[in-house]
PDB file of N, CA and C in Angstrom:
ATOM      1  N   UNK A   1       0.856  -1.171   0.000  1.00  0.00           N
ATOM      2  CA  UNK A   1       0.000   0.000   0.000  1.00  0.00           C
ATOM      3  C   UNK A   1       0.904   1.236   0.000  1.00  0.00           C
ATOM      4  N   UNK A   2       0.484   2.221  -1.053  1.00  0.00           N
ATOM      5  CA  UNK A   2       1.465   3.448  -1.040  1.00  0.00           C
ATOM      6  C   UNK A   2       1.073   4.422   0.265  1.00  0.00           C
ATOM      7  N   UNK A   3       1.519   5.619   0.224  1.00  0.00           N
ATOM      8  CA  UNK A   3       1.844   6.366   1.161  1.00  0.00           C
ATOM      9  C   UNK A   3       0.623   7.059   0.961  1.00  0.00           C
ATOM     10  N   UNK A   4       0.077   7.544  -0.129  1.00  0.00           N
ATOM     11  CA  UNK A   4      -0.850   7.945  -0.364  1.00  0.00           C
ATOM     12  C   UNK A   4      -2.673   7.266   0.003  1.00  0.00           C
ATOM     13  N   UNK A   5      -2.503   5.789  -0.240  1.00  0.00           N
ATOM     14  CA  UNK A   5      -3.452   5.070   0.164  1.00  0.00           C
ATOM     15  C   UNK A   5      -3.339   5.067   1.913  1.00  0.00           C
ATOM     16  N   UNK A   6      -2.300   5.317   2.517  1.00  0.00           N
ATOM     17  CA  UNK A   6      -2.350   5.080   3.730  1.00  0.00           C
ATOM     18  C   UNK A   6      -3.033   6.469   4.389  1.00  0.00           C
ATOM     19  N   UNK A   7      -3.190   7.224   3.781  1.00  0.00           N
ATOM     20  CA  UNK A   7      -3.267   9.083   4.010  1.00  0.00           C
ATOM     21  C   UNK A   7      -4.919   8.633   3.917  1.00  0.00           C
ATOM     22  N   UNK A   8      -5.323   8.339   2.961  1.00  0.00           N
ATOM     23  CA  UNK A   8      -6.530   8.317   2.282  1.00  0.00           C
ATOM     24  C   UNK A   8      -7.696   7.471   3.325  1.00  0.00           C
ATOM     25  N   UNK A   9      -6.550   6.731   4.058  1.00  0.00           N
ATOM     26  CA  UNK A   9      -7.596   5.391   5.113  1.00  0.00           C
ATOM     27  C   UNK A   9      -7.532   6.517   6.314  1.00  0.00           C
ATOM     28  N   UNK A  10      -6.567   6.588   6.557  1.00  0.00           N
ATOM     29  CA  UNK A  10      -6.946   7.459   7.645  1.00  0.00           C
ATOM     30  C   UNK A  10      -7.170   8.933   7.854  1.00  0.00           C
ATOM     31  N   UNK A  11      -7.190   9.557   6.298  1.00  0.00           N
ATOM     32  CA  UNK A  11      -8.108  10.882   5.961  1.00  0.00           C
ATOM     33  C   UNK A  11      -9.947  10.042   6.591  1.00  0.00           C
ATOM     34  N   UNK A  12     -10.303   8.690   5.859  1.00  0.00           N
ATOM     35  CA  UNK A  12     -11.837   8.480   5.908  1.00  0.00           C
ATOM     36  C   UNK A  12     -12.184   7.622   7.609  1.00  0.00           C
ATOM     37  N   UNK A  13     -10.827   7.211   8.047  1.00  0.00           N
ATOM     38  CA  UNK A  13     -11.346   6.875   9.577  1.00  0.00           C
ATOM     39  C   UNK A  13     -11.526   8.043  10.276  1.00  0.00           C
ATOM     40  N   UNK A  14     -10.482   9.220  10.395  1.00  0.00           N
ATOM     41  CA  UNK A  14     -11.217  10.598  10.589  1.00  0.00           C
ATOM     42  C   UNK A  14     -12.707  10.881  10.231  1.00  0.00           C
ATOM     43  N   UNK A  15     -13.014  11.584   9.156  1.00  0.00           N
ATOM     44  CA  UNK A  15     -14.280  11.867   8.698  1.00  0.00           C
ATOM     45  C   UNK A  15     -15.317  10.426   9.270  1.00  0.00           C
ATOM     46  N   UNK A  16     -14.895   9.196   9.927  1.00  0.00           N
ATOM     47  CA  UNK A  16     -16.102   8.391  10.074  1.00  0.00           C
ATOM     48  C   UNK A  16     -16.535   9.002  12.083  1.00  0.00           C
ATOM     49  N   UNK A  17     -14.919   9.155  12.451  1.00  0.00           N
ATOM     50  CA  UNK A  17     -15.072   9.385  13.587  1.00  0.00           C
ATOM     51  C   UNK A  17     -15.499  11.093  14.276  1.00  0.00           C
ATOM     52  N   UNK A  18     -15.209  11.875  12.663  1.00  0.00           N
ATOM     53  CA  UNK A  18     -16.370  13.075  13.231  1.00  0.00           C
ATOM     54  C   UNK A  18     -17.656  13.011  12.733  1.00  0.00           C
ATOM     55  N   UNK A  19     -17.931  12.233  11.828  1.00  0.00           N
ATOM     56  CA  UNK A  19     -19.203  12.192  12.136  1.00  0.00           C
ATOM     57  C   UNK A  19     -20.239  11.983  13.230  1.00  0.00           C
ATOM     58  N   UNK A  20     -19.286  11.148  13.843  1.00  0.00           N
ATOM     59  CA  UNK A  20     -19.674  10.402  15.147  1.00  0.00           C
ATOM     60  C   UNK A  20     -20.087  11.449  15.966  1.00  0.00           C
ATOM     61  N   UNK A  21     -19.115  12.288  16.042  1.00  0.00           N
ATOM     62  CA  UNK A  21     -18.920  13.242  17.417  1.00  0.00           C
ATOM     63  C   UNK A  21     -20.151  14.457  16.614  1.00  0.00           C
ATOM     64  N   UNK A  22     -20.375  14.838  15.388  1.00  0.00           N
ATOM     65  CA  UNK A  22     -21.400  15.995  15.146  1.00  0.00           C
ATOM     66  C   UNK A  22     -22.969  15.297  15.009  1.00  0.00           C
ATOM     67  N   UNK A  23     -22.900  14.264  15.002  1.00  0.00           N
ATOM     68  CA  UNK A  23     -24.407  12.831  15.095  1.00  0.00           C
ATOM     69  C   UNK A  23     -24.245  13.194  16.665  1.00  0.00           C
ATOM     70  N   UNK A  24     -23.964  12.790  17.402  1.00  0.00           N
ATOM     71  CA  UNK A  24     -24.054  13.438  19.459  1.00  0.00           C
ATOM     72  C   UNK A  24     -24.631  14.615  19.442  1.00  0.00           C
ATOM     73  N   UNK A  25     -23.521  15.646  18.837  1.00  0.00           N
ATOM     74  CA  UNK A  25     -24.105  17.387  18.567  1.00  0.00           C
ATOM     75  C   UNK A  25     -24.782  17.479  18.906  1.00  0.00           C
ATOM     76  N   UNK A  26     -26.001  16.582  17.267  1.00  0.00           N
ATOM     77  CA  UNK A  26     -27.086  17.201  16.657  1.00  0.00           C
ATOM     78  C   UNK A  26     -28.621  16.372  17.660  1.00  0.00           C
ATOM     79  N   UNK A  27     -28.509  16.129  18.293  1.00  0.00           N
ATOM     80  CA  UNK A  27     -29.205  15.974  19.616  1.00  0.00           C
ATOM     81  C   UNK A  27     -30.252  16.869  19.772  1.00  0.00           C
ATOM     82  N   UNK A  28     -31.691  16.992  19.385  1.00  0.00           N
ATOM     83  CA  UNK A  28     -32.330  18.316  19.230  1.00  0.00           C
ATOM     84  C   UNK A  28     -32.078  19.004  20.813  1.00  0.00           C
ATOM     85  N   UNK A  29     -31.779  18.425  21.960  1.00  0.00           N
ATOM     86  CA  UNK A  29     -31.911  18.876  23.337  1.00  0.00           C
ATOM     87  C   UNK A  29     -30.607  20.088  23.087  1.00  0.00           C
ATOM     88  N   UNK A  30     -29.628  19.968  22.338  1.00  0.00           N
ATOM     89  CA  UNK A  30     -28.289  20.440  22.336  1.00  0.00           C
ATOM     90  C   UNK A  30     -28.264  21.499  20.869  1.00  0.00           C
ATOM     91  N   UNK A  31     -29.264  21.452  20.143  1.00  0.00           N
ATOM     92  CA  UNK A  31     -29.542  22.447  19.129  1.00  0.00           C
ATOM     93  C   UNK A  31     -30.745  23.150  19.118  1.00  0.00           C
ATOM     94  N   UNK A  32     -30.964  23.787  19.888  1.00  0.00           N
ATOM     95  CA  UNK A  32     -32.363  24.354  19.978  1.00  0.00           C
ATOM     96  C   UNK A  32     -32.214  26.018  20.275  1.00  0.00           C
ATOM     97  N   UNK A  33     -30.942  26.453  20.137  1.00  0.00           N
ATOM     98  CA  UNK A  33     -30.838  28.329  19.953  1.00  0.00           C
ATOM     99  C   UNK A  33     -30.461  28.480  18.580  1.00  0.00           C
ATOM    100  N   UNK A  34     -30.876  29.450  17.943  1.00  0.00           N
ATOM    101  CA  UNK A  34     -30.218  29.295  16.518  1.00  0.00           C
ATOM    102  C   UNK A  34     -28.806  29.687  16.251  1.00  0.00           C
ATOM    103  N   UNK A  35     -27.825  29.977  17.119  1.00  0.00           N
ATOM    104  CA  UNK A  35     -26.690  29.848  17.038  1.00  0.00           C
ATOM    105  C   UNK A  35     -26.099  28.599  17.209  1.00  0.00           C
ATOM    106  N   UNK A  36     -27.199  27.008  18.066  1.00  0.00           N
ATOM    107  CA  UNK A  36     -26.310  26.038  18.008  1.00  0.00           C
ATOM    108  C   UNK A  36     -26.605  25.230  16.200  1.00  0.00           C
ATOM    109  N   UNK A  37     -27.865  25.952  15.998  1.00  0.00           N
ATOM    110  CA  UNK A  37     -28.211  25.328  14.782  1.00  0.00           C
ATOM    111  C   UNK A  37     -27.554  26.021  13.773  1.00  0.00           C
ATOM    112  N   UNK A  38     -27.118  26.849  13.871  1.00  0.00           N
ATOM    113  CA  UNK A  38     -26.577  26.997  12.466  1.00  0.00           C
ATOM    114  C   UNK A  38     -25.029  26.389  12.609  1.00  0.00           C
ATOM    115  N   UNK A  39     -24.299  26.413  13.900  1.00  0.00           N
ATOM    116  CA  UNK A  39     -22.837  25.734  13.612  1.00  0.00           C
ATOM    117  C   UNK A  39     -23.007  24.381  13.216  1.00  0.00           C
ATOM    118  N   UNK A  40     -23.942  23.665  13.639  1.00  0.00           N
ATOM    119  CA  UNK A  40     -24.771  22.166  13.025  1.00  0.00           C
ATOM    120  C   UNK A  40     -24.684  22.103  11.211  1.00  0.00           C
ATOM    121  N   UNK A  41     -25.761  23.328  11.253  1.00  0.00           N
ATOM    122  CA  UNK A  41     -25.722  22.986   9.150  1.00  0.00           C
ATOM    123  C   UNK A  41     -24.397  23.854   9.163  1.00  0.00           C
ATOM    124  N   UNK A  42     -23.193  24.396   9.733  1.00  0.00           N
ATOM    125  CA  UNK A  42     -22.216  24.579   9.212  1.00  0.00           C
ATOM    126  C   UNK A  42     -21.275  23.492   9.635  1.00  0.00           C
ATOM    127  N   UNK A  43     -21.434  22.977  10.527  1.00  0.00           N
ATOM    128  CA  UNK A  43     -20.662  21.489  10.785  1.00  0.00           C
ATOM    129  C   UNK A  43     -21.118  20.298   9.824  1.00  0.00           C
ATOM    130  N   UNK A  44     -22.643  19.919   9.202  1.00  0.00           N
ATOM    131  CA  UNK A  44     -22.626  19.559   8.247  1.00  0.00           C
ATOM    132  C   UNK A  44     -22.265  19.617   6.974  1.00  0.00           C
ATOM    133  N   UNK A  45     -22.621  21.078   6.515  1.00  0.00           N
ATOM    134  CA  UNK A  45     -22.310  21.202   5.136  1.00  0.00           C
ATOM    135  C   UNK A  45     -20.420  20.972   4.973  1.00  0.00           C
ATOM    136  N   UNK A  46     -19.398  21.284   5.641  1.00  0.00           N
ATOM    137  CA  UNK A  46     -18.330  21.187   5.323  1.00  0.00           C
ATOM    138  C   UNK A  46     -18.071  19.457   5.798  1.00  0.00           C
ATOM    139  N   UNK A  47     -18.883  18.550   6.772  1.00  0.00           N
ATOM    140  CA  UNK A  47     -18.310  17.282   6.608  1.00  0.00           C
ATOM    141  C   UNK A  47     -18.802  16.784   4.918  1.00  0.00           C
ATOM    142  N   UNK A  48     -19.990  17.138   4.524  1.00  0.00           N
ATOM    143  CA  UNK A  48     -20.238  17.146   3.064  1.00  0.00           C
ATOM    144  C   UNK A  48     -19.332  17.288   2.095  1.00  0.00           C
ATOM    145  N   UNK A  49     -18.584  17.893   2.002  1.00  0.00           N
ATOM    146  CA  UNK A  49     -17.516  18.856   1.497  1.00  0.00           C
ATOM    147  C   UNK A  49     -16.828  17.811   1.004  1.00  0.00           C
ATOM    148  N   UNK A  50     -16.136  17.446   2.371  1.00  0.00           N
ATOM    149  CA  UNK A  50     -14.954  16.716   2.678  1.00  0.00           C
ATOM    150  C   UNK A  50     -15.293  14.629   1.931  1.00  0.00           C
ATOM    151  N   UNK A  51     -16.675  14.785   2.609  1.00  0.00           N
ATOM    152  CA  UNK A  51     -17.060  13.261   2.004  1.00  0.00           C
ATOM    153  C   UNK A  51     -17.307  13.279   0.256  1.00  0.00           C
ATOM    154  N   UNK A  52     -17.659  14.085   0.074  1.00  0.00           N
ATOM    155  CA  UNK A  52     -17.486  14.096  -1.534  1.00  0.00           C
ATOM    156  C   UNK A  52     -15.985  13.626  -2.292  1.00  0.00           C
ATOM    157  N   UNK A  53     -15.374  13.655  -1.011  1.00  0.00           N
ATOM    158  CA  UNK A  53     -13.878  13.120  -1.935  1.00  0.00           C
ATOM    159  C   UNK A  53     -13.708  11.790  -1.492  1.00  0.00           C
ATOM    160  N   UNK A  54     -14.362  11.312  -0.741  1.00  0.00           N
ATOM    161  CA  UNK A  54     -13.987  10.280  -0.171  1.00  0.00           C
ATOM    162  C   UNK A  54     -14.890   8.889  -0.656  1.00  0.00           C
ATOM    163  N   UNK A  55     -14.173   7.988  -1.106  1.00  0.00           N
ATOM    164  CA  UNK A  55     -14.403   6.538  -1.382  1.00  0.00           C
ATOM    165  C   UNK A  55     -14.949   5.236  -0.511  1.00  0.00           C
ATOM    166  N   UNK A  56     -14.929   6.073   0.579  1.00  0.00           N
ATOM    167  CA  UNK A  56     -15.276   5.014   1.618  1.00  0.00           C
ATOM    168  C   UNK A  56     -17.027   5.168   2.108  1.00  0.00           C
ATOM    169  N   UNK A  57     -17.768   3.613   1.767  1.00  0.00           N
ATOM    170  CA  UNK A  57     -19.084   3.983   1.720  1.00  0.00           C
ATOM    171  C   UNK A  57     -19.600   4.605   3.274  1.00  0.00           C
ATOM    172  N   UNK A  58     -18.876   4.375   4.425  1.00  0.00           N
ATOM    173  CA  UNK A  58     -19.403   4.877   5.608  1.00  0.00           C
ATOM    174  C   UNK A  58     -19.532   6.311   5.574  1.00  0.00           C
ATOM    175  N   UNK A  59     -19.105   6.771   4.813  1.00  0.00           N
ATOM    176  CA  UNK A  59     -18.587   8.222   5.076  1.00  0.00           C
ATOM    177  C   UNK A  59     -19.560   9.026   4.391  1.00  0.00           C
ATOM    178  N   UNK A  60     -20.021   7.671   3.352  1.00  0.00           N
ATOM    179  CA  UNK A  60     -21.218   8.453   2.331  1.00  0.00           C
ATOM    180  C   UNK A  60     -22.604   7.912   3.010  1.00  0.00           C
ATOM    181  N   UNK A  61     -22.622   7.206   3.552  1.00  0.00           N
ATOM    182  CA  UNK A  61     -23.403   6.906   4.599  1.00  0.00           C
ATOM    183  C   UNK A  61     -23.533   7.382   6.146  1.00  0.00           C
ATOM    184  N   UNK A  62     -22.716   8.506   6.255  1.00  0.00           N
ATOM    185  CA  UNK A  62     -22.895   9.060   7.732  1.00  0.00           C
ATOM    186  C   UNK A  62     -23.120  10.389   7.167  1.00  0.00           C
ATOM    187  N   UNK A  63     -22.717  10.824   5.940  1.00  0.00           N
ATOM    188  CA  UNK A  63     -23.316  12.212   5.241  1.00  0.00           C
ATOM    189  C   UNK A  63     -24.195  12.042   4.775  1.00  0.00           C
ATOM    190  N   UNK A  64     -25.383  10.868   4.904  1.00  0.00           N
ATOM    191  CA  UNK A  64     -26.702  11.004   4.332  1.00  0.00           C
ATOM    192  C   UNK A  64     -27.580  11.179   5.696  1.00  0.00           C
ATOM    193  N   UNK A  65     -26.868  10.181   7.219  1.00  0.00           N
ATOM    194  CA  UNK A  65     -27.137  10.762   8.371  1.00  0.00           C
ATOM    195  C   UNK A  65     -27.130  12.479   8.997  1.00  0.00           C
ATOM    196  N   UNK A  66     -26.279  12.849   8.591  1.00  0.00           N
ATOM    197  CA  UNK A  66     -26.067  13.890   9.121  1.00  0.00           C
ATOM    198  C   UNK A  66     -26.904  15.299   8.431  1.00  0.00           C
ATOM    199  N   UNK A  67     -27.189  14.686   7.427  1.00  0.00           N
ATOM    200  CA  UNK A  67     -27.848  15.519   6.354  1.00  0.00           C
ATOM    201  C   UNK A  67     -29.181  16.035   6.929  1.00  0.00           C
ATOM    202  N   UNK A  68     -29.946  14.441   7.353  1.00  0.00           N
ATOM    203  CA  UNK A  68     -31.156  14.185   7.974  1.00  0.00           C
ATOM    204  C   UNK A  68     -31.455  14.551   9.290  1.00  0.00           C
ATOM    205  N   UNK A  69     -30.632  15.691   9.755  1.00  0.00           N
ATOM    206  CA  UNK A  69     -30.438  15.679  11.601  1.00  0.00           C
ATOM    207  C   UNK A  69     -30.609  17.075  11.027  1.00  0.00           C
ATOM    208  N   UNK A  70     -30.599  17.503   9.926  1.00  0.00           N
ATOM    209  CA  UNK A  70     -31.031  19.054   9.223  1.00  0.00           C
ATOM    210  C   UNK A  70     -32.640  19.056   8.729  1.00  0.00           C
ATOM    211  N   UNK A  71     -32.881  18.339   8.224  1.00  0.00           N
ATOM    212  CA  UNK A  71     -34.313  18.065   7.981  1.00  0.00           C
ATOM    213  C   UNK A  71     -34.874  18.410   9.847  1.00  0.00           C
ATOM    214  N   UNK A  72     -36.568  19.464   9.078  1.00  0.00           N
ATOM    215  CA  UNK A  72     -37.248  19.272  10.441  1.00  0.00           C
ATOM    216  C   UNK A  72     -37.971  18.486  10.305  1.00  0.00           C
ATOM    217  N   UNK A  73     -38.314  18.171  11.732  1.00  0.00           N
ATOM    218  CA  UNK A  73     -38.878  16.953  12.377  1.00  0.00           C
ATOM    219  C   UNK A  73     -40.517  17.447  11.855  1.00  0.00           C
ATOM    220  N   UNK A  74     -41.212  16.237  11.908  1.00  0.00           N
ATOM    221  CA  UNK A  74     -42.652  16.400  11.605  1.00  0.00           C
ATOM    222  C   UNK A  74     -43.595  15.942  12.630  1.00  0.00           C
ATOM    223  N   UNK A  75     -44.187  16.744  12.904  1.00  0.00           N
ATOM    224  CA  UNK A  75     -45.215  16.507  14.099  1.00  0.00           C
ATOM    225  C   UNK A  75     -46.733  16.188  14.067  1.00  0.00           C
ATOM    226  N   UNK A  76     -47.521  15.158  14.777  1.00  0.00           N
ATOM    227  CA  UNK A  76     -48.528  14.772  14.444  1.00  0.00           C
ATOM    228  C   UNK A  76     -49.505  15.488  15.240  1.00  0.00           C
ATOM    229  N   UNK A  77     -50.362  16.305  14.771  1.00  0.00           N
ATOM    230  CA  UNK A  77     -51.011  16.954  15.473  1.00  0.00           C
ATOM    231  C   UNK A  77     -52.659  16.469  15.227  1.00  0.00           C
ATOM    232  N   UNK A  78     -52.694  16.009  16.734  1.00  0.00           N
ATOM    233  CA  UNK A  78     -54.371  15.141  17.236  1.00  0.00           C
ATOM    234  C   UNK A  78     -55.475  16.338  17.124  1.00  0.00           C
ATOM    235  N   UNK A  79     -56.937  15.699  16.543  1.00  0.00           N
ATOM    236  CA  UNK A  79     -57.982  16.514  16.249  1.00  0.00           C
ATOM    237  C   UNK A  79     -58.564  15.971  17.323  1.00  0.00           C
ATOM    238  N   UNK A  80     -59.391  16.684  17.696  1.00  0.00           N
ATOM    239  CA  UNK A  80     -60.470  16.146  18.617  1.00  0.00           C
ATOM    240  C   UNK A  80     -61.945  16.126  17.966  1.00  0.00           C
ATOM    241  N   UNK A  81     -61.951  16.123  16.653  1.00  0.00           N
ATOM    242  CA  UNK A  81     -63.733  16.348  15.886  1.00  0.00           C
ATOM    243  C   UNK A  81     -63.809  17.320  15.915  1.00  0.00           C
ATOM    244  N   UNK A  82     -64.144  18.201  16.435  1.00  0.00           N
ATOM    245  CA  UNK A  82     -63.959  19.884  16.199  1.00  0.00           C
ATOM    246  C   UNK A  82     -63.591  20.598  15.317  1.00  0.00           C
ATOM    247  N   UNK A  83     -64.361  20.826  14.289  1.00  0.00           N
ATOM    248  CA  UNK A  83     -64.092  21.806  13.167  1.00  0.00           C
ATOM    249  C   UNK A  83     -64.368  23.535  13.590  1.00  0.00           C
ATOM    250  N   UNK A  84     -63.479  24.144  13.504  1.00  0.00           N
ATOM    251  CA  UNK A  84     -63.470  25.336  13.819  1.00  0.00           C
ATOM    252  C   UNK A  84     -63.637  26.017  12.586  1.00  0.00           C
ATOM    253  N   UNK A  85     -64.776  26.954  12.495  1.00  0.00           N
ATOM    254  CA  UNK A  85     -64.498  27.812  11.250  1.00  0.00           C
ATOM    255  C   UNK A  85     -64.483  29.818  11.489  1.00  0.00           C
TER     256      UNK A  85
END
């Protein structure tokens, strides 16, 4: 294995192991001022960045996680029969 392939494994064990740590982050209890949410989609969009170069499927698989911790949540909201007009 060249020197370069060895850079490259542990360029993508990095990027697997921050994903790890910005997936904890994104914890809605721990993003709920909009200053923690926006370092979130700015902690996402640049692990994005970075996984676009990368060959290793975890990495493209923890940037489809992390993507989804940006998506809002959808809430089911109960009727009681009551039509209000």
């Amino acid at each position: 294995m060249g020197k370069f392939a060895t850079i490259d494994i542990a360029l993508d064990e990095m990027l697997v192991n921050l994903a790890a740590i910005v997936l904890r982050l994104s914890a809605p209890e721990l993003t709920r001022t909009p200053e923690a949410r926006h370092a979130l989609v700015q902690s996402v969009r640049q692990y994005a960045i970075c996984a676009a170069h990368s060959t290793d499927p975890r990495v493209h698989e923890l940037k489809v996680q992390l993507e989804d911790t940006l998506k809002p949540a959808l809430r089911i909201v109960a009727s009681n029969g009551v039509n209000v007009l």
